[in-house]
PDB file of N, CA and C in Angstrom:
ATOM      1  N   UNK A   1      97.925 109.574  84.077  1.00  0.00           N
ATOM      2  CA  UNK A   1      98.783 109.098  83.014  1.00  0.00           C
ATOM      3  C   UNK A   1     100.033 108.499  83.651  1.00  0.00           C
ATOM      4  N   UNK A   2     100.114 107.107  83.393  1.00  0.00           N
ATOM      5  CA  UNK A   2     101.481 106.484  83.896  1.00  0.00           C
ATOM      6  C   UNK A   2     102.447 106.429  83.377  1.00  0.00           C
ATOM      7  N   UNK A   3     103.276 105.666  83.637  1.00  0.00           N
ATOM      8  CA  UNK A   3     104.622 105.909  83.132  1.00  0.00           C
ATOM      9  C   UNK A   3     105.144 104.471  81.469  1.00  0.00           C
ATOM     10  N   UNK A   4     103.695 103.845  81.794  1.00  0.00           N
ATOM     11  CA  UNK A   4     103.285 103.179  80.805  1.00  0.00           C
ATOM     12  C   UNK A   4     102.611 103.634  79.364  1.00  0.00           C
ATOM     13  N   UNK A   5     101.679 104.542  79.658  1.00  0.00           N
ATOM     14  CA  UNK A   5     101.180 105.349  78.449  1.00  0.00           C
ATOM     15  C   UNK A   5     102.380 106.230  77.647  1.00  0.00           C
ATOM     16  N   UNK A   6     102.824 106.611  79.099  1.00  0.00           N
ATOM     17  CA  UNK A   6     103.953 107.735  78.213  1.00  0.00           C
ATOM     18  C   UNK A   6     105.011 106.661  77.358  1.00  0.00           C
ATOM     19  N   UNK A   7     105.106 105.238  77.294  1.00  0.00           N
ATOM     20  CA  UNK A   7     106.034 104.587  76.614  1.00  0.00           C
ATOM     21  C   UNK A   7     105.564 104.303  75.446  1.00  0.00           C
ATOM     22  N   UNK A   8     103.872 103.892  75.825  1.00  0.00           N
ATOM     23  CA  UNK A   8     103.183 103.380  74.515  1.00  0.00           C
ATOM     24  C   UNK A   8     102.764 105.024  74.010  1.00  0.00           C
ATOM     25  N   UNK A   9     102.697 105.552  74.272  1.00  0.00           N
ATOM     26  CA  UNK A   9     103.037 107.174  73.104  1.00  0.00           C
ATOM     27  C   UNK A   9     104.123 107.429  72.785  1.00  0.00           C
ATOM     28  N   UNK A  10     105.252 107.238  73.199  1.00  0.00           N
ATOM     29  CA  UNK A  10     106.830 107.277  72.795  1.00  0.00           C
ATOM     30  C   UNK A  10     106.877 106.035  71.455  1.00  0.00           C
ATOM     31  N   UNK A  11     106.361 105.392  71.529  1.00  0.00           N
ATOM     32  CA  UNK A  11     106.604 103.945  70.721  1.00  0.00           C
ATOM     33  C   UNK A  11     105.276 104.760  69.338  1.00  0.00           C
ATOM     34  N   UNK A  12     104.215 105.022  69.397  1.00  0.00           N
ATOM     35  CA  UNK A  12     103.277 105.139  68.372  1.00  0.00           C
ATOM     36  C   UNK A  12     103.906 106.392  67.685  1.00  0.00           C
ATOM     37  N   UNK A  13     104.550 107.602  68.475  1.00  0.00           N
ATOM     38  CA  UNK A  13     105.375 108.257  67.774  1.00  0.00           C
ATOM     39  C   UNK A  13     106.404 108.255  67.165  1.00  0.00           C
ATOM     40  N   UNK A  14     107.297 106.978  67.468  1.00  0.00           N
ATOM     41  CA  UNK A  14     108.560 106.466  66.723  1.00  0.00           C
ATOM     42  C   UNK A  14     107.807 105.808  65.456  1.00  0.00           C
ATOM     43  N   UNK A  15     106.276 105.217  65.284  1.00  0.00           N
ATOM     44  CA  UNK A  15     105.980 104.329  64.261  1.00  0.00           C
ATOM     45  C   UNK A  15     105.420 105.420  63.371  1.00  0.00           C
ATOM     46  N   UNK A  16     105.205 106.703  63.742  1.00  0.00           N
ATOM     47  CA  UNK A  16     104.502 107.303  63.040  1.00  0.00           C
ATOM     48  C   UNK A  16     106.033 108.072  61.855  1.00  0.00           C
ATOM     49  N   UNK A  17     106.784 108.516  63.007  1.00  0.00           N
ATOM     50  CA  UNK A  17     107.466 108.547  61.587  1.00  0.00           C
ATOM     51  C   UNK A  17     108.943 107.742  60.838  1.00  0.00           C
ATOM     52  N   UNK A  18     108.332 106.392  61.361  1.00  0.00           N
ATOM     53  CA  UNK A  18     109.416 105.268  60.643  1.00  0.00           C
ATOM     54  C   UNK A  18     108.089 105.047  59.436  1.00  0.00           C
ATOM     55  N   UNK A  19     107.630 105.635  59.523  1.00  0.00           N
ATOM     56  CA  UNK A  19     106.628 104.998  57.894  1.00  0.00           C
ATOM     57  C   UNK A  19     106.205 106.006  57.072  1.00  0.00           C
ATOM     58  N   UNK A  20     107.191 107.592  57.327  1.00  0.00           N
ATOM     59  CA  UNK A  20     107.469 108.302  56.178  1.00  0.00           C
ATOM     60  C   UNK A  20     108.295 107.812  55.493  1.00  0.00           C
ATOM     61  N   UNK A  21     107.295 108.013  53.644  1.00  0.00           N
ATOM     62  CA  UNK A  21     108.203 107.692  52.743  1.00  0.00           C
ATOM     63  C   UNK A  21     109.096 109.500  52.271  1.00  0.00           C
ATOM     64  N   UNK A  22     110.147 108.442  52.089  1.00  0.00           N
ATOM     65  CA  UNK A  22     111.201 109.823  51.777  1.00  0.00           C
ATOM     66  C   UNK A  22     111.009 110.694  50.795  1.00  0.00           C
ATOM     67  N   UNK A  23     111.309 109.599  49.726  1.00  0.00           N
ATOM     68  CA  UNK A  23     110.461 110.071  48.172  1.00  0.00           C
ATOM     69  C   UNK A  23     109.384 110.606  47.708  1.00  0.00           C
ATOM     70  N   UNK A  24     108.047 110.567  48.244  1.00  0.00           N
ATOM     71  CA  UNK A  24     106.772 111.026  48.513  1.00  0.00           C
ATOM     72  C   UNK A  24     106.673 112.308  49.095  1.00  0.00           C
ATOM     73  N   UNK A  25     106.892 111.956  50.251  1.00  0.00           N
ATOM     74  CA  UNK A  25     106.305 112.819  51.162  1.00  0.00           C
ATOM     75  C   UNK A  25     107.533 114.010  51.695  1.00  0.00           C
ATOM     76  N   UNK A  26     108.550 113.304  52.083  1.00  0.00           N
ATOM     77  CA  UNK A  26     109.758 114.230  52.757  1.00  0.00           C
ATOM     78  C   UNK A  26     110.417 114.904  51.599  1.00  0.00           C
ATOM     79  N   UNK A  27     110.937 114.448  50.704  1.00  0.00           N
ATOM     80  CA  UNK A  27     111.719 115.450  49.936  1.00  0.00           C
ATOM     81  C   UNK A  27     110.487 116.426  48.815  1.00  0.00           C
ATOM     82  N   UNK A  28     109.492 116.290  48.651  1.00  0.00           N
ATOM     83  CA  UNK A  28     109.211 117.423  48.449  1.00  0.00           C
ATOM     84  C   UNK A  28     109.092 118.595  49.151  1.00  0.00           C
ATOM     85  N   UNK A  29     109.175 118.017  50.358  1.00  0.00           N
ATOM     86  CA  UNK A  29     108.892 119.633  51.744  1.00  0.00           C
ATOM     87  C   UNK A  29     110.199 119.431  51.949  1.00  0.00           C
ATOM     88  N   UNK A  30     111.408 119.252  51.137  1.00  0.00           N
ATOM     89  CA  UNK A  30     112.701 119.280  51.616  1.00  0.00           C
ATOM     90  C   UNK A  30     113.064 119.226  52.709  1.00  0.00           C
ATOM     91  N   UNK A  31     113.408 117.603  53.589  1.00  0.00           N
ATOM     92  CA  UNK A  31     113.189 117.170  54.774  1.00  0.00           C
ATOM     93  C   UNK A  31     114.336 116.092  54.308  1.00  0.00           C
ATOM     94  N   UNK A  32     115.045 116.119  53.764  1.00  0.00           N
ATOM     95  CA  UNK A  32     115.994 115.001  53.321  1.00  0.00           C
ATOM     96  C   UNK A  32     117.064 115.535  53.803  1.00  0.00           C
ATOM     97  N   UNK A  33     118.160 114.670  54.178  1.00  0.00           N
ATOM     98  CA  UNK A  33     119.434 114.756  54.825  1.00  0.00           C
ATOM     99  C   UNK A  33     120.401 115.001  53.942  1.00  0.00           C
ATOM    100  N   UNK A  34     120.075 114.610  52.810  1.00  0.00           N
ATOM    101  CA  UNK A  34     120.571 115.794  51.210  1.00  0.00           C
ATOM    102  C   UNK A  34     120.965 117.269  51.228  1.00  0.00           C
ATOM    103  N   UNK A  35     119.716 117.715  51.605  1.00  0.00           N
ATOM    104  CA  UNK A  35     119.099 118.876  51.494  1.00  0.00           C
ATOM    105  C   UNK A  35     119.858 119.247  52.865  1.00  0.00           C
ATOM    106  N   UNK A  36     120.315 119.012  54.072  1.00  0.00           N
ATOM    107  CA  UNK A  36     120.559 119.973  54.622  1.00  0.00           C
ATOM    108  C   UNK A  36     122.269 119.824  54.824  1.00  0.00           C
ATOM    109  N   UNK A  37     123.264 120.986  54.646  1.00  0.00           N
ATOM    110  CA  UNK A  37     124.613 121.341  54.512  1.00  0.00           C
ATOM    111  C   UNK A  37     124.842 120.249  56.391  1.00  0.00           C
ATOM    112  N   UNK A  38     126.070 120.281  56.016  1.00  0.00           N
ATOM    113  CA  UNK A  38     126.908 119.848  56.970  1.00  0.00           C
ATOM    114  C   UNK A  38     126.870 120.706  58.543  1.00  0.00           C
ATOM    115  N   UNK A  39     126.974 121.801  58.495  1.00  0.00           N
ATOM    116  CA  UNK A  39     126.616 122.716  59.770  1.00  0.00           C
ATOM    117  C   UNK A  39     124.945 122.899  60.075  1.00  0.00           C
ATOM    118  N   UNK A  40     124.067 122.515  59.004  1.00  0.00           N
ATOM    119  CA  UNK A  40     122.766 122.833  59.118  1.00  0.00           C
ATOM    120  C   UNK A  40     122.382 121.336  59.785  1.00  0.00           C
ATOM    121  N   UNK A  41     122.968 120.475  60.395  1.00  0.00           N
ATOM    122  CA  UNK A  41     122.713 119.610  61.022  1.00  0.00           C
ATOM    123  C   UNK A  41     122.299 119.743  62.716  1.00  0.00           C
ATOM    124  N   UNK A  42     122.530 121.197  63.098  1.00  0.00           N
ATOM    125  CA  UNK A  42     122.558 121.568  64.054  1.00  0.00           C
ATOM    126  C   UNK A  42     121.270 122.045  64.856  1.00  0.00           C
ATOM    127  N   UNK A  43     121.108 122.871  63.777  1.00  0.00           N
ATOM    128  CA  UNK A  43     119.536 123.531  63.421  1.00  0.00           C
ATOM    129  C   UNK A  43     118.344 122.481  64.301  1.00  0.00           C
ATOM    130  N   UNK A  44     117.234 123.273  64.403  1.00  0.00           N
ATOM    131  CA  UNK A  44     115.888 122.487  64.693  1.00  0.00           C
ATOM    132  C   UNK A  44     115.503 121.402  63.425  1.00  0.00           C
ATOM    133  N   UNK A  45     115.609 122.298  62.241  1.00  0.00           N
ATOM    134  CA  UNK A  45     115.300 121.507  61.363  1.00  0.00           C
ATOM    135  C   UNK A  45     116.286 120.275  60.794  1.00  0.00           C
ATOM    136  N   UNK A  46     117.343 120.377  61.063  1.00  0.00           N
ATOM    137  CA  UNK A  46     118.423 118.934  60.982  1.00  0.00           C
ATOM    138  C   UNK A  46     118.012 118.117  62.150  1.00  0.00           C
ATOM    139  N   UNK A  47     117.741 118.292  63.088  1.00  0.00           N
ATOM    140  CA  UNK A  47     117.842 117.827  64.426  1.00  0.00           C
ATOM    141  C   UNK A  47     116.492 116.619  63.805  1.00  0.00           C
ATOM    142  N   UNK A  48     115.450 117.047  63.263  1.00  0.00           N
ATOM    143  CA  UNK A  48     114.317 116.532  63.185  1.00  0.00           C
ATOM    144  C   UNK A  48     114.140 115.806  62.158  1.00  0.00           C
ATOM    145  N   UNK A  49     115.061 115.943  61.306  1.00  0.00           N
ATOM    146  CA  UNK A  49     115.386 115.531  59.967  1.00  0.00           C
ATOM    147  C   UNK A  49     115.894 113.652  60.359  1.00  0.00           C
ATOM    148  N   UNK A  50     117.031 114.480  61.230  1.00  0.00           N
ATOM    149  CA  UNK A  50     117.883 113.384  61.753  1.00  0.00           C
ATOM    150  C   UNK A  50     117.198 112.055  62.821  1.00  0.00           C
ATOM    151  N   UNK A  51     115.993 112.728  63.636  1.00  0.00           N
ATOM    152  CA  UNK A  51     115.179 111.727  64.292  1.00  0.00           C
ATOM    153  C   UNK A  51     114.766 111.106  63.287  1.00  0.00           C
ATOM    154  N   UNK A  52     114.005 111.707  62.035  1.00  0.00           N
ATOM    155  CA  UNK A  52     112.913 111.511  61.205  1.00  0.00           C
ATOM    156  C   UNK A  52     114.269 110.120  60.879  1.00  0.00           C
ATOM    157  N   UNK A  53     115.273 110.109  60.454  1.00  0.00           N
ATOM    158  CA  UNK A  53     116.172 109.015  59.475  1.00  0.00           C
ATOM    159  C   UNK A  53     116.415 108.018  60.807  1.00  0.00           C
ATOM    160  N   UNK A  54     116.660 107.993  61.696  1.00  0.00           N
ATOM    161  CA  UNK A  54     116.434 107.647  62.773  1.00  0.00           C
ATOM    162  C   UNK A  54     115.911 106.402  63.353  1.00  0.00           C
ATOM    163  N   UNK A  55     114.214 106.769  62.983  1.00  0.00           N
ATOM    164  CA  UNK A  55     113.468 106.050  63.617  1.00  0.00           C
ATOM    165  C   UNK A  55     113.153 104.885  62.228  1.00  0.00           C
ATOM    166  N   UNK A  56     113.654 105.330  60.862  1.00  0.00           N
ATOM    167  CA  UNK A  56     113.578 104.485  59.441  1.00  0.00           C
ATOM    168  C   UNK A  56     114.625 103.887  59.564  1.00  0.00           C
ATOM    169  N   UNK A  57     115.550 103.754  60.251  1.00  0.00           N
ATOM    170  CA  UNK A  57     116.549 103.121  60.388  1.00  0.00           C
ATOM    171  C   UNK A  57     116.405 101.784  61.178  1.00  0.00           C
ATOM    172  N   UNK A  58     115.651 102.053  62.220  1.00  0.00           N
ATOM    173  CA  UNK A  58     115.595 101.264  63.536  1.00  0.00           C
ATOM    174  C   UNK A  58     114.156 100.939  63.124  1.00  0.00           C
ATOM    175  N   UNK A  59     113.614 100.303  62.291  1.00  0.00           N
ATOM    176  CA  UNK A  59     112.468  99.645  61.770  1.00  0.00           C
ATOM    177  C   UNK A  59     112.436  98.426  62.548  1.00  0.00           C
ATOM    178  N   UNK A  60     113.675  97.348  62.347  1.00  0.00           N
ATOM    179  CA  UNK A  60     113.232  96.595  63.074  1.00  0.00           C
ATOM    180  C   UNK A  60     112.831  96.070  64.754  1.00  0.00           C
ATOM    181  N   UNK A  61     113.694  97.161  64.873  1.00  0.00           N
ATOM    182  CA  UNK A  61     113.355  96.910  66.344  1.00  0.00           C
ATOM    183  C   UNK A  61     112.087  97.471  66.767  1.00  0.00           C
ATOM    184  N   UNK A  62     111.533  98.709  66.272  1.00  0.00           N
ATOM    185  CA  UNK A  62     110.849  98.793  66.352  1.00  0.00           C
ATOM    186  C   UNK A  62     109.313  98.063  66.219  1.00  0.00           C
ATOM    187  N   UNK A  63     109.735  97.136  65.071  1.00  0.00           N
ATOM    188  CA  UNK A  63     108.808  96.047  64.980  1.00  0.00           C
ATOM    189  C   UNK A  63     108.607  94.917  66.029  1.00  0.00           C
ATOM    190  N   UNK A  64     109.830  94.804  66.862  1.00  0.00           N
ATOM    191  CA  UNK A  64     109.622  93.889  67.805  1.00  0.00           C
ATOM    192  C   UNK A  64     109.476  94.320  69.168  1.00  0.00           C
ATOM    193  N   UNK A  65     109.844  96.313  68.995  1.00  0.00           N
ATOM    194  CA  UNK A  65     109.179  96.245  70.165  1.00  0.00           C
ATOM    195  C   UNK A  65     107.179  96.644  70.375  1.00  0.00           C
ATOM    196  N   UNK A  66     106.868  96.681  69.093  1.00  0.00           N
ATOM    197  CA  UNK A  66     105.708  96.554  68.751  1.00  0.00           C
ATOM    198  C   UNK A  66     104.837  95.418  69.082  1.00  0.00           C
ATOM    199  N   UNK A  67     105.485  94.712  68.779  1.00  0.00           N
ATOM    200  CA  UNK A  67     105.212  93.281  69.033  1.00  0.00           C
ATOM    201  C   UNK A  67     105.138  92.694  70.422  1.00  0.00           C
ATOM    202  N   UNK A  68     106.366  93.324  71.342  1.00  0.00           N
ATOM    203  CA  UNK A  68     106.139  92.986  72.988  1.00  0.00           C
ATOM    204  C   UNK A  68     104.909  93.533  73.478  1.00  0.00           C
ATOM    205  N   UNK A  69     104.663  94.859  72.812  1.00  0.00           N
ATOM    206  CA  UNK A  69     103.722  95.565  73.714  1.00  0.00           C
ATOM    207  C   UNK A  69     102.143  94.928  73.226  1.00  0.00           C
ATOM    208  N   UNK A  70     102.107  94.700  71.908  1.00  0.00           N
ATOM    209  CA  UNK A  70     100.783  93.681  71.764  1.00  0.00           C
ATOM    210  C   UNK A  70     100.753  92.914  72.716  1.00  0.00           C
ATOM    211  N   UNK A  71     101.666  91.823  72.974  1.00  0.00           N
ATOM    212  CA  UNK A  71     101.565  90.599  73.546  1.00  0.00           C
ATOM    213  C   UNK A  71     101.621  91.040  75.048  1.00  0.00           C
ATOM    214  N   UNK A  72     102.005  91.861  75.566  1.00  0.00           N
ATOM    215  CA  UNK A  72     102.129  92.850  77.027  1.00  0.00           C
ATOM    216  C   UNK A  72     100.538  93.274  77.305  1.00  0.00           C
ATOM    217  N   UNK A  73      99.948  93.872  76.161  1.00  0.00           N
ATOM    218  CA  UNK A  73      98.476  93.985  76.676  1.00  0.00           C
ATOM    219  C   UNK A  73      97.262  92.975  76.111  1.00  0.00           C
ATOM    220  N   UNK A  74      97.722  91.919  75.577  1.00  0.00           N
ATOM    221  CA  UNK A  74      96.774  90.964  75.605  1.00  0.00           C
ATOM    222  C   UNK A  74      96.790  90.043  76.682  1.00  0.00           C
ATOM    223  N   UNK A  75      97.850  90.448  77.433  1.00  0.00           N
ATOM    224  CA  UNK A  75      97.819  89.433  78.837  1.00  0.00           C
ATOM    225  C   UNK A  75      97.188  90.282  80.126  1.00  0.00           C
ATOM    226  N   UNK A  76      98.004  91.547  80.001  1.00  0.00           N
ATOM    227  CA  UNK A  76      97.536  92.554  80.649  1.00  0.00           C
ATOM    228  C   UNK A  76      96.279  93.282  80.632  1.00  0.00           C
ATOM    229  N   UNK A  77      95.771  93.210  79.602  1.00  0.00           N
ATOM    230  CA  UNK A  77      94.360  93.800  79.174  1.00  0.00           C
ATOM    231  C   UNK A  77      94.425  95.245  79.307  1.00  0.00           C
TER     232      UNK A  77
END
């Protein structure tokens, strides 16, 4: 395992949860940044909360760095 896989698994895990919906899925398992107090930001569960808003934030870049790595292994194979 190179140091390439570990990026393109870093990247499929940022897409996996930039495409939780909030409304759906997160605030019924109370996962919303609502839901957790000002000191509970600290916690495991803020911490993850806070990636989770995070990676929905940074959509677009994420889209383009989606996009390098297509075009990175259609040359690369």
């Amino acid at each position: 395992m190179g140091l390439w896989t570990l990026l393109e698994a870093c990247l499929l895990f940022a897409n996996a949860l930039a495409i939780l919906n909030e409304d759906r899925f997160l605030a019924r398992r109370g996962w919303t940044l609502a839901e957790i107090p000002g000191s509970g930001r600290n916690s495991l569960k803020g911490q993850i909360i806070g990636l989770i808003h995070a990676c929905q934030f940074f959509r677009l870049p994420l889209i383009i760095l989606n996009i390098i790595v297509i075009v990175l292994k259609l040359f690369t194979g």
